[in-house]
Structures are given as structure tokens and as C-alpha cells.
C-alpha atoms as a PDB file:
ATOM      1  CA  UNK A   1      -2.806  23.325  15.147  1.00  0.00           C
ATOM      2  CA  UNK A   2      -3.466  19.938  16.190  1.00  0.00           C
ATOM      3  CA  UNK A   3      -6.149  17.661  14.427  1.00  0.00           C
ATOM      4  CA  UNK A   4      -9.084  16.566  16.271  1.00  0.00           C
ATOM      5  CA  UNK A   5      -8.422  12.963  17.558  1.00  0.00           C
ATOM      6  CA  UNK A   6     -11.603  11.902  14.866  1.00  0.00           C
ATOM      7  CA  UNK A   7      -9.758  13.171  12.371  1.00  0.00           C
ATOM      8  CA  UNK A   8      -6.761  11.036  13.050  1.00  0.00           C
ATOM      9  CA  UNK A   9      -8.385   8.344  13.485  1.00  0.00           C
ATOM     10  CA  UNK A  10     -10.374   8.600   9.973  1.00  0.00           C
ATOM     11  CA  UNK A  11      -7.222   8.869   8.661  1.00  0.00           C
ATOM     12  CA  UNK A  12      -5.601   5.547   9.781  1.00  0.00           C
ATOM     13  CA  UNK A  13      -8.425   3.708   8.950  1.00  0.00           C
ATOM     14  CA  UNK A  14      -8.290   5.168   5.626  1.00  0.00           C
ATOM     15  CA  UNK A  15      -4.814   4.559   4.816  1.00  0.00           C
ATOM     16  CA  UNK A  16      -5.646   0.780   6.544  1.00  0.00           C
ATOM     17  CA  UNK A  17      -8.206   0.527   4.007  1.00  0.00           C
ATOM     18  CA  UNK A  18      -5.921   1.589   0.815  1.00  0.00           C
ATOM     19  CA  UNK A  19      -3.465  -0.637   2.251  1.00  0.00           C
ATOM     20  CA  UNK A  20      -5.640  -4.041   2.171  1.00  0.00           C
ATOM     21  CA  UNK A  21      -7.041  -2.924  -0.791  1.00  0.00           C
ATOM     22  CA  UNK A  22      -4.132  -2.755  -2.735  1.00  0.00           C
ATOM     23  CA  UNK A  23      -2.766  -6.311  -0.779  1.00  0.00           C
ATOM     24  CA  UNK A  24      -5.977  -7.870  -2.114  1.00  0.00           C
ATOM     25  CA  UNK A  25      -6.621  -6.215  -5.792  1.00  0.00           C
ATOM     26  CA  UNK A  26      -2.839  -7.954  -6.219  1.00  0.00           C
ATOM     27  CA  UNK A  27      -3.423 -11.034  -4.580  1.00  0.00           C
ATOM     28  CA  UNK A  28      -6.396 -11.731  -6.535  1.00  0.00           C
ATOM     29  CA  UNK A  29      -4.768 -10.459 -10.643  1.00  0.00           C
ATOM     30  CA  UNK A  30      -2.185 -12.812  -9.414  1.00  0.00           C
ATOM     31  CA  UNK A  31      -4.784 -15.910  -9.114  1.00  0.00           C
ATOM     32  CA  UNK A  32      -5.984 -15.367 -12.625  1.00  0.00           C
ATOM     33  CA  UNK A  33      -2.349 -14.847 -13.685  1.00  0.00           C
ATOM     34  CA  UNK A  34      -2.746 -11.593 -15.000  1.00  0.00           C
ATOM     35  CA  UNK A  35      -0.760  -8.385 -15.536  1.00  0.00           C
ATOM     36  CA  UNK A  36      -1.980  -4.795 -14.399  1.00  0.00           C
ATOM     37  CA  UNK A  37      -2.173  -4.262 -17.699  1.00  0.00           C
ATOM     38  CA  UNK A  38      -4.821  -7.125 -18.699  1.00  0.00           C
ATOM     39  CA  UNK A  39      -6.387  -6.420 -15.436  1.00  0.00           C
ATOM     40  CA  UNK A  40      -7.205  -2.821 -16.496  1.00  0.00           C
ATOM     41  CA  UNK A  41      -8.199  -3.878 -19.837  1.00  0.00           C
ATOM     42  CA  UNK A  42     -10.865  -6.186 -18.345  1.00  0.00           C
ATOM     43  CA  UNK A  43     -11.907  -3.799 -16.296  1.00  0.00           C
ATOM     44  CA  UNK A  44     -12.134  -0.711 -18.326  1.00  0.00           C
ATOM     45  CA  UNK A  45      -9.959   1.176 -16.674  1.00  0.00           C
ATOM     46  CA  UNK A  46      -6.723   2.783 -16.967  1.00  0.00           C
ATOM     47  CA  UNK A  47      -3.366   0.254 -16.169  1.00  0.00           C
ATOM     48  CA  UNK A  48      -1.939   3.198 -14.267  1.00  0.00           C
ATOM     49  CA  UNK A  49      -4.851   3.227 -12.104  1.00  0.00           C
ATOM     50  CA  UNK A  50      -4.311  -0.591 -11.257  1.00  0.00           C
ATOM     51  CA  UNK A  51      -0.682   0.642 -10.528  1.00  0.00           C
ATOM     52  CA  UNK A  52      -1.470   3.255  -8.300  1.00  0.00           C
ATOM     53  CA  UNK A  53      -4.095   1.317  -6.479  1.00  0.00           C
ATOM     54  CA  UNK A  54      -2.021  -1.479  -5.646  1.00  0.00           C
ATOM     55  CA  UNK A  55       0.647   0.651  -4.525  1.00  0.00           C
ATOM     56  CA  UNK A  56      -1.938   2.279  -1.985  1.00  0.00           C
ATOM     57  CA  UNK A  57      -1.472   5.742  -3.810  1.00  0.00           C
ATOM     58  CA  UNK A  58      -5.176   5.678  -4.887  1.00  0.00           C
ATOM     59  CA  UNK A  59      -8.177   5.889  -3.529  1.00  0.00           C
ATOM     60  CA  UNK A  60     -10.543   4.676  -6.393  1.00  0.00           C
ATOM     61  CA  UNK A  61     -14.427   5.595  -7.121  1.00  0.00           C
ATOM     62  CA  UNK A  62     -17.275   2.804  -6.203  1.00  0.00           C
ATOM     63  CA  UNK A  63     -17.291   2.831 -10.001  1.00  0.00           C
ATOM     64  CA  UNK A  64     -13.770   1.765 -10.255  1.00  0.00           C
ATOM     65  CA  UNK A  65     -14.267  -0.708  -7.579  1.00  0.00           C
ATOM     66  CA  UNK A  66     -17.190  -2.233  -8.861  1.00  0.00           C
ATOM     67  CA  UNK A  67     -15.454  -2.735 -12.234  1.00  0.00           C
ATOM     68  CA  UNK A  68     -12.510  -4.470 -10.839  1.00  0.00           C
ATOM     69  CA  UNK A  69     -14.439  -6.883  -8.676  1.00  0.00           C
ATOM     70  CA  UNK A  70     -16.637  -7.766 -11.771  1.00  0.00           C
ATOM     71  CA  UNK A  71     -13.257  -8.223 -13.837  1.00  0.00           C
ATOM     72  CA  UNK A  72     -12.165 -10.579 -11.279  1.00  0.00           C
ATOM     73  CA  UNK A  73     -15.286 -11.879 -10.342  1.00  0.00           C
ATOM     74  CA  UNK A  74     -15.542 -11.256  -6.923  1.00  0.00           C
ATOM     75  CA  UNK A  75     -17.481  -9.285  -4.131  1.00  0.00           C
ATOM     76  CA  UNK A  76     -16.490  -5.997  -3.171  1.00  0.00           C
ATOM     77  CA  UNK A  77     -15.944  -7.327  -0.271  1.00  0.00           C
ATOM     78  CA  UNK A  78     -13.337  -9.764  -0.932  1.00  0.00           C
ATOM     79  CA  UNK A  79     -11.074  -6.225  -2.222  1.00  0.00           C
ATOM     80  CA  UNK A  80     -11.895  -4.241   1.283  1.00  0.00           C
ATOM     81  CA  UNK A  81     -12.435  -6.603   4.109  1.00  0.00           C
ATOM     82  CA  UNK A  82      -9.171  -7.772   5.882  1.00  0.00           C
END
């Protein structure tokens, strides 16, 4: 059966999304010279999740989002906007 074109589309942009979010999210732990692992830590969150986000395997919670960009003091924006 073949997906309405909608569909497909929401799914592009989605996996476009995951995919500047995880170039970003590693872009900016690398400015502060930090590991996933310190990154997680100062975000309260699990290192694995850092891992999976930045490999685009993830899509995280506004939750999980909002406690990254605090950790790395930064809008939400500057994690999703390409």
C-alpha cells in the first residue's frame, strides 16, 4: 500500500530534523570541550541518550531538549534550526 504523499513528506522532514539536531547537539559539546558523557551529566540525562541523539537514532522529549540547551546554554533553537 503506498503512503499518502503527506506522510512522506512528514517523514523527511523528520529525519531532516534528527539529522541537524544531532550535527548541532555535537557541534556545540565540542565548543565547551566536553564528552557525551559530561554533557549528559550536566544535563541530567542519560550519556546513551546523548549517543543516540547525535547519531540521529533518537528523537528526544521537549524535556530532554530543554535540558540540553540549558546545559549548553543555548536556545532551542540553535539545536533545531539549520
Amino acid at each position: 500500500m503506498r503512503k499518502a504523499p503527506t506522510e512522506r513528506r512528514l517523514r523527511l522532514a523528520t529525519r531532516e530534523t534528527a539529522r541537524v539536531l544531532a550535527e548541532h547537539l555535537a557541534e556545540l559539546r565540542a565548543t565547551h570541550d566536553w564528552s557525551q558523557d559530561d554533557l549528559a551529566r550536566r544535563a541530567g540525562v542519560d550519556r546513551k541518550t546523548v549517543n543516540r541523539i547525535e547519531k540521529g537514532h533518537f528523537s528526544p522529549s521537549l524535556d530532554t531538549l530543554v535540558r540540553l540547551s540549558i546545559a549548553l546554554d543555548c536556545a532551542l533553537t540553535d539545536l533545531l534550526d539549520d
